[in-house]
Protein backbone atom coordinates (compact mmCIF):
# COMPACT_ATOMS: atom_id res chain seq x y z
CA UNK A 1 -7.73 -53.18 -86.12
CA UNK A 2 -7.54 -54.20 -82.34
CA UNK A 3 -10.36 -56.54 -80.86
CA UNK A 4 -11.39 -54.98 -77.41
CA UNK A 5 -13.52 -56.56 -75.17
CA UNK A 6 -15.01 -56.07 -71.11
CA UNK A 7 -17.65 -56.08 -69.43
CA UNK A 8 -19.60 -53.30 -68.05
CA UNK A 9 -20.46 -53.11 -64.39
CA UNK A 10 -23.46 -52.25 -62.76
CA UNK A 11 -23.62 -48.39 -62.78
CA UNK A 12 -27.56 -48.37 -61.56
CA UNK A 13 -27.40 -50.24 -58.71
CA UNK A 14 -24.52 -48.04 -57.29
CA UNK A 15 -26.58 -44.76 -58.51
CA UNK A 16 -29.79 -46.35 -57.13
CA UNK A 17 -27.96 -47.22 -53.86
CA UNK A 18 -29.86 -50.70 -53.68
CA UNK A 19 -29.96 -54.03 -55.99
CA UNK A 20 -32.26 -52.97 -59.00
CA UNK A 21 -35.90 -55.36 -59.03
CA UNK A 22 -37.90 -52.44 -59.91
CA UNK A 23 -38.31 -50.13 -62.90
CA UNK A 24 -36.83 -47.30 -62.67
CA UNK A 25 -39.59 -44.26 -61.94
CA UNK A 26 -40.94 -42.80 -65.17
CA UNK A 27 -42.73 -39.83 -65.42
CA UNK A 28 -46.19 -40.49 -66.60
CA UNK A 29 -46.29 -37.82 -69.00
CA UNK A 30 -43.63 -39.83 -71.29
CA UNK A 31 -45.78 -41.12 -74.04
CA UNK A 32 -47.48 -37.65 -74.21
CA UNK A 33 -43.76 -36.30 -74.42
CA UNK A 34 -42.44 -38.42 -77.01
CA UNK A 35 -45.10 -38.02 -79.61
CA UNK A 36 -45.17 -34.12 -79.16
CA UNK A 37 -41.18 -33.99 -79.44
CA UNK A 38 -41.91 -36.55 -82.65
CA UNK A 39 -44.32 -34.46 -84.22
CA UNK A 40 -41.94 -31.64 -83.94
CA UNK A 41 -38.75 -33.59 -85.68
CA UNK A 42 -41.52 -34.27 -88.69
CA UNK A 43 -42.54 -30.80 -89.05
CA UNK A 44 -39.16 -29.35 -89.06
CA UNK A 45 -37.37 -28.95 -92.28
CA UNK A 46 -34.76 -31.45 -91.49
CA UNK A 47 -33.49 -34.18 -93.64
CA UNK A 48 -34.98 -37.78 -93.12
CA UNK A 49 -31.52 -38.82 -91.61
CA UNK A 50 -31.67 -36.23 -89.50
CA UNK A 51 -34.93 -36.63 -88.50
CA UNK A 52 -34.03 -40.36 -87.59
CA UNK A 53 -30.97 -39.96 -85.36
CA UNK A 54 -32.93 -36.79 -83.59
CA UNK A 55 -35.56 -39.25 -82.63
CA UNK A 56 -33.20 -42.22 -82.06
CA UNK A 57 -31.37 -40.25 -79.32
CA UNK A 58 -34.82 -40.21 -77.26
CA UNK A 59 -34.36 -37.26 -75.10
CA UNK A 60 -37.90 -37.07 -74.22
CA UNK A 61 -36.94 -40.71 -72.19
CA UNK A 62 -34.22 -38.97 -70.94
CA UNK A 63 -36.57 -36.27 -69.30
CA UNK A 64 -38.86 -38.26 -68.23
CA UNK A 65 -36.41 -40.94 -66.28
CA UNK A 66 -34.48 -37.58 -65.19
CA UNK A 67 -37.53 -35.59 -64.08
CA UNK A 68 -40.59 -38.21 -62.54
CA UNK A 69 -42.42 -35.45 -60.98
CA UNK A 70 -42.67 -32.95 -63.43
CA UNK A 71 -45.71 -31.66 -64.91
CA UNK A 72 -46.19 -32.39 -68.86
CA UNK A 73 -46.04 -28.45 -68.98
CA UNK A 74 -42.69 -28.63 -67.17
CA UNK A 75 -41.41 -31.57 -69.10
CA UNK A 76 -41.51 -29.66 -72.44
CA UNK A 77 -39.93 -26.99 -71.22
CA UNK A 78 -36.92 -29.05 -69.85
CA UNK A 79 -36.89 -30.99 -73.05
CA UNK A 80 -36.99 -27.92 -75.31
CA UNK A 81 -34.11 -26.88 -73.28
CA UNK A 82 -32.27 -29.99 -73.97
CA UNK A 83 -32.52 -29.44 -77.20
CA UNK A 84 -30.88 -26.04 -77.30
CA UNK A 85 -27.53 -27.79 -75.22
CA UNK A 86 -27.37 -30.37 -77.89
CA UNK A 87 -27.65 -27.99 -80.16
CA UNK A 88 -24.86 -26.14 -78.78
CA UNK A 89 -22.97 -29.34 -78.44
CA UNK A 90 -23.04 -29.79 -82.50
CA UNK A 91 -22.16 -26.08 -83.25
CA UNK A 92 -18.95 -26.38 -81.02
CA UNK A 93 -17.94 -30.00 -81.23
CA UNK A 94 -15.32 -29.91 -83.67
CA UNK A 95 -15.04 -25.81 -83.78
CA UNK A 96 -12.09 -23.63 -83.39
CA UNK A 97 -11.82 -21.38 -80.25
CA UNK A 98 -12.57 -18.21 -81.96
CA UNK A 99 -15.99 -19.98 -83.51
CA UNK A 100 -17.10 -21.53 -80.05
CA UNK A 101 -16.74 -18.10 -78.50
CA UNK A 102 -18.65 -16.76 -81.00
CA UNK A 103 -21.63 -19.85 -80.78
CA UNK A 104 -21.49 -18.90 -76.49
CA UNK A 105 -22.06 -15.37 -77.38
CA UNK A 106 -25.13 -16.18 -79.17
CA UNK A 107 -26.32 -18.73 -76.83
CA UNK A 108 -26.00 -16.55 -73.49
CA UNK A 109 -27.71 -13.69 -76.04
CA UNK A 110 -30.22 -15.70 -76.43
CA UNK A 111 -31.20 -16.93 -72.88
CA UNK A 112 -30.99 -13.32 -71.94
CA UNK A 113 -33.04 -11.46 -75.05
CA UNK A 114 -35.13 -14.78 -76.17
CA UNK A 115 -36.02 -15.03 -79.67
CA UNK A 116 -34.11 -12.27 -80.93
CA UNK A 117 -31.48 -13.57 -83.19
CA UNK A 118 -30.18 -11.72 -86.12
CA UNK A 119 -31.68 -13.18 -89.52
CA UNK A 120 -28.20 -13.51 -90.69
CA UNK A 121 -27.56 -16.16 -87.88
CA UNK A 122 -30.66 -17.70 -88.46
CA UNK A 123 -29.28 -18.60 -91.80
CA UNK A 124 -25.70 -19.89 -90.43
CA UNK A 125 -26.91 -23.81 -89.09
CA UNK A 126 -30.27 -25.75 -89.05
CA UNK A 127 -30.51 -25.69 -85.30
CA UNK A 128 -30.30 -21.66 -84.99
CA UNK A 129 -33.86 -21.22 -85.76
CA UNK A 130 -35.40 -24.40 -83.56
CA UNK A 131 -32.66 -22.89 -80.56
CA UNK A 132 -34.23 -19.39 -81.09
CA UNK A 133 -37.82 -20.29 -80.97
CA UNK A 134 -37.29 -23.10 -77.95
CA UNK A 135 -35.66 -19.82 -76.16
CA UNK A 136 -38.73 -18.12 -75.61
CA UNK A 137 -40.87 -20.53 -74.71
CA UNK A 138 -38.23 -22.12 -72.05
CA UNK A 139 -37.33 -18.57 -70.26
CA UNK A 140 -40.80 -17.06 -70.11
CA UNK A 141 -42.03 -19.43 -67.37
CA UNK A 142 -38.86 -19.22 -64.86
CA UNK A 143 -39.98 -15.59 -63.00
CA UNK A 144 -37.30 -14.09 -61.35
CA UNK A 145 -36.28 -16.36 -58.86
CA UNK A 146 -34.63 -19.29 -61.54
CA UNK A 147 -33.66 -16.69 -64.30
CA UNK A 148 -30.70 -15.45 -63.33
CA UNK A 149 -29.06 -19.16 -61.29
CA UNK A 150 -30.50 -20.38 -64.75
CA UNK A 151 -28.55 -17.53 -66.94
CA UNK A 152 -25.28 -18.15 -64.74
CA UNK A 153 -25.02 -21.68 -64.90
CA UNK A 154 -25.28 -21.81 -68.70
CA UNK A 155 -22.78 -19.07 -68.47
CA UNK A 156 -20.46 -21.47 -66.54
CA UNK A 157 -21.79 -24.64 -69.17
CA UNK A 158 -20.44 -22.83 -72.87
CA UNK A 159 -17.11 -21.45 -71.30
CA UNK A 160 -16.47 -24.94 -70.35
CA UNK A 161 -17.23 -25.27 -74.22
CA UNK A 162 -15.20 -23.01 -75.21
CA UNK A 163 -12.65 -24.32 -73.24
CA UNK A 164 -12.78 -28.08 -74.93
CA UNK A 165 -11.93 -26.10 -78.14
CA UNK A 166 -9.00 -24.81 -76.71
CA UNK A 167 -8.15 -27.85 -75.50
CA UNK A 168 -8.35 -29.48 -78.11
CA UNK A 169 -5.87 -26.60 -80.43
CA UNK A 170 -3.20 -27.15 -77.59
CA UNK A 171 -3.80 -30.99 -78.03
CA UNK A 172 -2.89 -30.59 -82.30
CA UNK A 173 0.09 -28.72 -81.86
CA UNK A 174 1.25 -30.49 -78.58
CA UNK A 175 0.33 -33.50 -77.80
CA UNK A 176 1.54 -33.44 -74.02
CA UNK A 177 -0.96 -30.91 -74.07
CA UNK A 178 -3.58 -33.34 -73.47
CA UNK A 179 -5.47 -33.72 -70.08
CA UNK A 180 -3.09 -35.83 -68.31
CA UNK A 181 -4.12 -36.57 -65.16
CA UNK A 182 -7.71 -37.70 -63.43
CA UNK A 183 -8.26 -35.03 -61.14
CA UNK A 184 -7.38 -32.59 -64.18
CA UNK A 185 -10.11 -34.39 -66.39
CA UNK A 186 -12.43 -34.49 -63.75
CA UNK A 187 -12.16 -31.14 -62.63
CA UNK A 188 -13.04 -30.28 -66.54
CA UNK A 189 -15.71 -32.58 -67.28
CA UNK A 190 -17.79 -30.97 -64.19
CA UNK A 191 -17.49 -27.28 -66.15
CA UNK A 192 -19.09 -29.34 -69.72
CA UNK A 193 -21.66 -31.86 -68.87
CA UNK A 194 -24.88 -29.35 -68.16
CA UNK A 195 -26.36 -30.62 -65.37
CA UNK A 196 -26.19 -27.39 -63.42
CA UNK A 197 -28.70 -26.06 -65.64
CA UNK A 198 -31.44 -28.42 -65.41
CA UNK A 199 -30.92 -29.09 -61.97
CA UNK A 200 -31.78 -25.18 -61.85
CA UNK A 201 -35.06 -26.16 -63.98
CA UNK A 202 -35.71 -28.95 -61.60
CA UNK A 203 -35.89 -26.72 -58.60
CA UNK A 204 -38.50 -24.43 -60.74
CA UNK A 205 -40.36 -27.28 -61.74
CA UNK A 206 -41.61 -28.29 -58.15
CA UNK A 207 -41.23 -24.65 -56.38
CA UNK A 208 -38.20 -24.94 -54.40
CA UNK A 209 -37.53 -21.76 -52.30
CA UNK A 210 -33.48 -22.31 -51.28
CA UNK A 211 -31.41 -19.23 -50.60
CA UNK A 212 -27.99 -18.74 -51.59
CA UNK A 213 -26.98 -19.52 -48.25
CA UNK A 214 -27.84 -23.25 -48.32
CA UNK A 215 -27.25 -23.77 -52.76
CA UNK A 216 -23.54 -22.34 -51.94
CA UNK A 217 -22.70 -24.71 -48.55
CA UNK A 218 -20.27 -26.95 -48.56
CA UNK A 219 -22.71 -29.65 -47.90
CA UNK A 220 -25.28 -28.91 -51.05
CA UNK A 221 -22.39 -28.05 -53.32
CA UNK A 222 -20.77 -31.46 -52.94
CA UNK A 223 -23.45 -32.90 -53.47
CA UNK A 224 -23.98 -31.05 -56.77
CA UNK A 225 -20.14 -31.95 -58.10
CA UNK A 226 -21.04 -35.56 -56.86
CA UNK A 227 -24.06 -35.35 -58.75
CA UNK A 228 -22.31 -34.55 -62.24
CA UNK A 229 -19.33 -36.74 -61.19
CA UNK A 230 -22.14 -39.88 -61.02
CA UNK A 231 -23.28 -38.42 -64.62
CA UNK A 232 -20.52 -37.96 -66.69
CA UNK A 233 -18.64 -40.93 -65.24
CA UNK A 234 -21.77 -42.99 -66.22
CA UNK A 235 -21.65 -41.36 -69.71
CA UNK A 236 -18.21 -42.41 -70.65
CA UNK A 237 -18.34 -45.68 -69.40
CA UNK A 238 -21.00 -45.68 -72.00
CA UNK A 239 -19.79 -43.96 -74.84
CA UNK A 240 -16.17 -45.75 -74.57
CA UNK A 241 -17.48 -48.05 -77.06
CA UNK A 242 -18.69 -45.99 -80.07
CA UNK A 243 -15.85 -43.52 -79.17
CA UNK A 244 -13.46 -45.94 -79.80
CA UNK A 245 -14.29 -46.83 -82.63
CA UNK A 246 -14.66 -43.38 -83.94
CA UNK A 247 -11.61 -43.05 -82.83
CA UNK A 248 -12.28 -39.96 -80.49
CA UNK A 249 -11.70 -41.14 -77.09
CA UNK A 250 -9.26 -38.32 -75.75
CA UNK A 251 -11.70 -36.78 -73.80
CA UNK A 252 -13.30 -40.24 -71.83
CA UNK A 253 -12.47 -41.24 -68.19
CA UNK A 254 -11.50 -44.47 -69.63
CA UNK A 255 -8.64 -43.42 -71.93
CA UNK A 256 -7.34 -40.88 -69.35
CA UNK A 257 -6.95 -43.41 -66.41
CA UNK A 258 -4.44 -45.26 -69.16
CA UNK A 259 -3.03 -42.85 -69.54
CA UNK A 260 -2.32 -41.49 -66.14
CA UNK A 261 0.12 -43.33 -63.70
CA UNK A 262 -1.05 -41.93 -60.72
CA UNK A 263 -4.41 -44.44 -61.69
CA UNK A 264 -2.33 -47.51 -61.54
CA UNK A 265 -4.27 -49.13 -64.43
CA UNK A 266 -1.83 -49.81 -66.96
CA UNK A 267 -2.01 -48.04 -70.56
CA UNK A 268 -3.97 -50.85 -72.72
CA UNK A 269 -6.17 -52.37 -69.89
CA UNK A 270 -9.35 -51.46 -70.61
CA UNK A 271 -11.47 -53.43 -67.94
CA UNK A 272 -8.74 -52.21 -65.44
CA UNK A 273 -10.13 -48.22 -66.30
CA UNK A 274 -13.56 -49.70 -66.58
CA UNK A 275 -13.54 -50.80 -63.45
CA UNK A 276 -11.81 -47.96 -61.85
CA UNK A 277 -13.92 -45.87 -63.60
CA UNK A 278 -16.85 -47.67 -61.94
CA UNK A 279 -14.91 -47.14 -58.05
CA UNK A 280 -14.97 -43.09 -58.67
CA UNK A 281 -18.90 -43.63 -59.20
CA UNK A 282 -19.03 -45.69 -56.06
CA UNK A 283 -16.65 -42.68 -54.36
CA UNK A 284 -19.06 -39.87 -55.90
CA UNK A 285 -22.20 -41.86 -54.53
CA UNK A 286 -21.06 -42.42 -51.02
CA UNK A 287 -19.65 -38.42 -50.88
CA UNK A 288 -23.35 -37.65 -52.15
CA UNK A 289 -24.80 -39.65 -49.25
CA UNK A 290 -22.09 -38.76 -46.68
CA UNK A 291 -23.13 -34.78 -47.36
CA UNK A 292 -26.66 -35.64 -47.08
CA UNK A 293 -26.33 -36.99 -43.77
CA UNK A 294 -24.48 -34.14 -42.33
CA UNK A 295 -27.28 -32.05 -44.43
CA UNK A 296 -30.23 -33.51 -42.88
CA UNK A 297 -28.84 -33.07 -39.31
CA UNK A 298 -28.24 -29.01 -40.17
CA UNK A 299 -30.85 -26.25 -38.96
CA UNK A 300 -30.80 -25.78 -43.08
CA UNK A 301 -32.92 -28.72 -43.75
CA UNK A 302 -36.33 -28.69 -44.76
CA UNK A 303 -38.89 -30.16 -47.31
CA UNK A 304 -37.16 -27.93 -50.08
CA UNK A 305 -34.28 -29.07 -49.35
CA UNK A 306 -35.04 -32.81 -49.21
CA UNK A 307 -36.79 -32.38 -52.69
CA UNK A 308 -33.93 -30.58 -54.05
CA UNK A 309 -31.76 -33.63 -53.07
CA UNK A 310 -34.42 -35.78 -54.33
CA UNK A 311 -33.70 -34.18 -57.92
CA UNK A 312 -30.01 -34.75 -57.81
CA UNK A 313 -30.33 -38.79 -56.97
CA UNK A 314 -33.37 -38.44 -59.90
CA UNK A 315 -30.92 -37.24 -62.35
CA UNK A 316 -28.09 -39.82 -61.41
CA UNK A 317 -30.28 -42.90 -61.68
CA UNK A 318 -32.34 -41.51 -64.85
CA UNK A 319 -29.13 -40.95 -66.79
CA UNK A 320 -28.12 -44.66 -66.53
CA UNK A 321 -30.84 -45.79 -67.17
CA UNK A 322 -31.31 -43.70 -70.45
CA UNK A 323 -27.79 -44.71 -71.41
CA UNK A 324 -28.72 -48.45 -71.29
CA UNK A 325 -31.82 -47.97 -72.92
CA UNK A 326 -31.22 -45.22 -75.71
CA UNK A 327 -28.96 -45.95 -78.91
CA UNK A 328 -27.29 -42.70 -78.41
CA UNK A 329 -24.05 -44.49 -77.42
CA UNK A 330 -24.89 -48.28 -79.52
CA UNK A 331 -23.98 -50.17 -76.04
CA UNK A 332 -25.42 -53.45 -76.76
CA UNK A 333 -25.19 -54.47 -80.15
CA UNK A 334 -27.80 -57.71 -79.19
CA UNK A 335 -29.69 -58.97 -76.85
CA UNK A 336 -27.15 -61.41 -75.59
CA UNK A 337 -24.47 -58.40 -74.97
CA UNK A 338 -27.01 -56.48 -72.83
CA UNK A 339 -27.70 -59.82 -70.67
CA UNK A 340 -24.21 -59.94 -69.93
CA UNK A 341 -22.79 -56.80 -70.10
CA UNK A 342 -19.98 -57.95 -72.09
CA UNK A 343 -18.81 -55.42 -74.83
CA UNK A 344 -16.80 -56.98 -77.53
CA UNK A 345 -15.78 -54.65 -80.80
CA UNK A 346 -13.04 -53.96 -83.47
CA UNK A 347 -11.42 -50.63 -83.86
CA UNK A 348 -8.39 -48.59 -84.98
CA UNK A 349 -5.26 -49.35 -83.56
């Protein structure tokens, strides 16, 4: 066992873009979120562990700091839709190539032909059935105009799946195989992470007319990649700890920027990748507000627009502060750890 120990830096204020005095907004449809999404872990037939570390994960919080100006309507819908990624997450985690291919199959299937699945594959895993009945009810309400940017980004999310597997085959035979480089990683992580999809919700959600025109500039589209960059950067800051541990941390920013020269970190320094881990948020952040400067002064910008920007800056500051306040990723282990920020742990060698 190795004792690790640094401390964590302060992800919202960069995301926020300000020193954080003020909660961060919360939709005020959250309580009536959390108990429907808690009456429908207790009325599944799930085991009582199960159960627990469904609700423990608190996705409705994550909605709700994600999505303030949703309606509670709208809310379920996104949350039901979380529910099928994670889903998809835990049927492809740890599965070969040819069975995550299989899993994306069914998944686009089912976005396209909700409900539908084949009785045999409602048999194969728990979260078939709950994936196959959330289907309908998340792509009846999206009309024409969200359907099919909905459909392709999901498409884009589970190759990006299937992908990982790959990944991680070439990684068991060949170790030199692994991601080696930052801008490699980075360049992956954008294809996994899902936040194409709901921000695709979020523009349904409050209306937003864009044309193709303006979602494929160079402007918006940077500020989409910065977007995800903000997330997932966030995220494995986060989950460094518990990945450690587990003794999966292959696929983190932190272990990668060890690993790779180019980040002049140093292979066992792991407040040096922290920290550097915490700059490429700060770089993402400022390349989200440099684009939306140059966006605003376009003859593209208008109210849609500005709330569609809105959404992206809701889902960077939401995610941290889920991360800091759900035991997803066991941050803190007390309260003095969270008043510090300093993470201290064992784990494997």
């Amino acid at each position: 066992m190795v004792f690790v120990q640094y401390r964590l830096p302060d992800v919202l204020s960069v995301v926020c873009g300000r020193h954080v005095h003020d909660p961060v907004a919360l939709n005020p449809h959250y309580a009536e979120l959390d108990a429907y999404f808690v009456d429908w872990i207790n009325a599944q037939k799930l085991s009582p562990a199960t159960q627990k570390s469904w609700i423990a994960v608190q996705m409705p919080l994550l909605a709700s700091l994600t999505n303030p100006h949703m309606t509670l309507d709208q809310l379920r819908v996104c949350l039901e839709y979380m529910v099928m990624s994670l889903g998809m997450e835990d049927l492809t985690d740890t599965a070969s190539s040819e069975e995550s291919k299989r899993w994306a199959h069914f998944f686009m299937d089912l976005l396209r032909s909700p409900g539908n699945t084949e009785e045999r594959l409602l048999k194969a895993h728990p979260m078939i059935g709950v994936m196959n009945d959330f289907s309908v009810r998340v792509m009846k309400d999206l009309g024409p105009t969200y359907t099919l940017p909905f459909i392709q980004s999901n498409d884009e999310l589970v190759r990006g799946m299937v992908q990982e597997s790959l990944d991680r085959e070439a990684e068991e035979t060949d170790a030199d195989q692994s991601t080696s480089s930052v801008e490699a990683y980075i360049h992956a992580r954008r294809t996994t992470i899902g936040i194409q999809p709901v921000l695709v919700l979020g523009r349904w959600a409050r209306g937003l007319d864009l044309p193709d025109e303006v979602l494929c500039s160079e402007q918006v589209t940077g500020m989409v990649d910065a977007t995800i960059d903000m997330v997932f950067l966030a995220n494995d800051i986060y989950s460094y700890k518990k990945e450690r541990i587990a003794g999966a941390v292959q696929h983190n920013i932190i272990t990668v920027a060890m690993n790779d020269k180019s980040a002049r970190v140093g292979s066992s320094n792991v407040q040096g990748a922290v920290d550097y881990a915490y700059e490429l948020i700060h770089v993402a952040h400022n390349r989200f507000q440099r684009l939306l400067a140059e966006l605003s002064s376009t003859p593209m910008w208008n109210t849609d627009l500005e709330k569609y920007a809105e959404n992206m800056h809701d889902w960077a500051v939401g995610n941290v502060a889920w991360s800091l306040a759900s035991p997803r990723y066991s941050v803190f282990d007390n309260p003095s750890a969270k008043s510090t920020m300093m993470i201290e742990f064992y784990a494997p060698l």
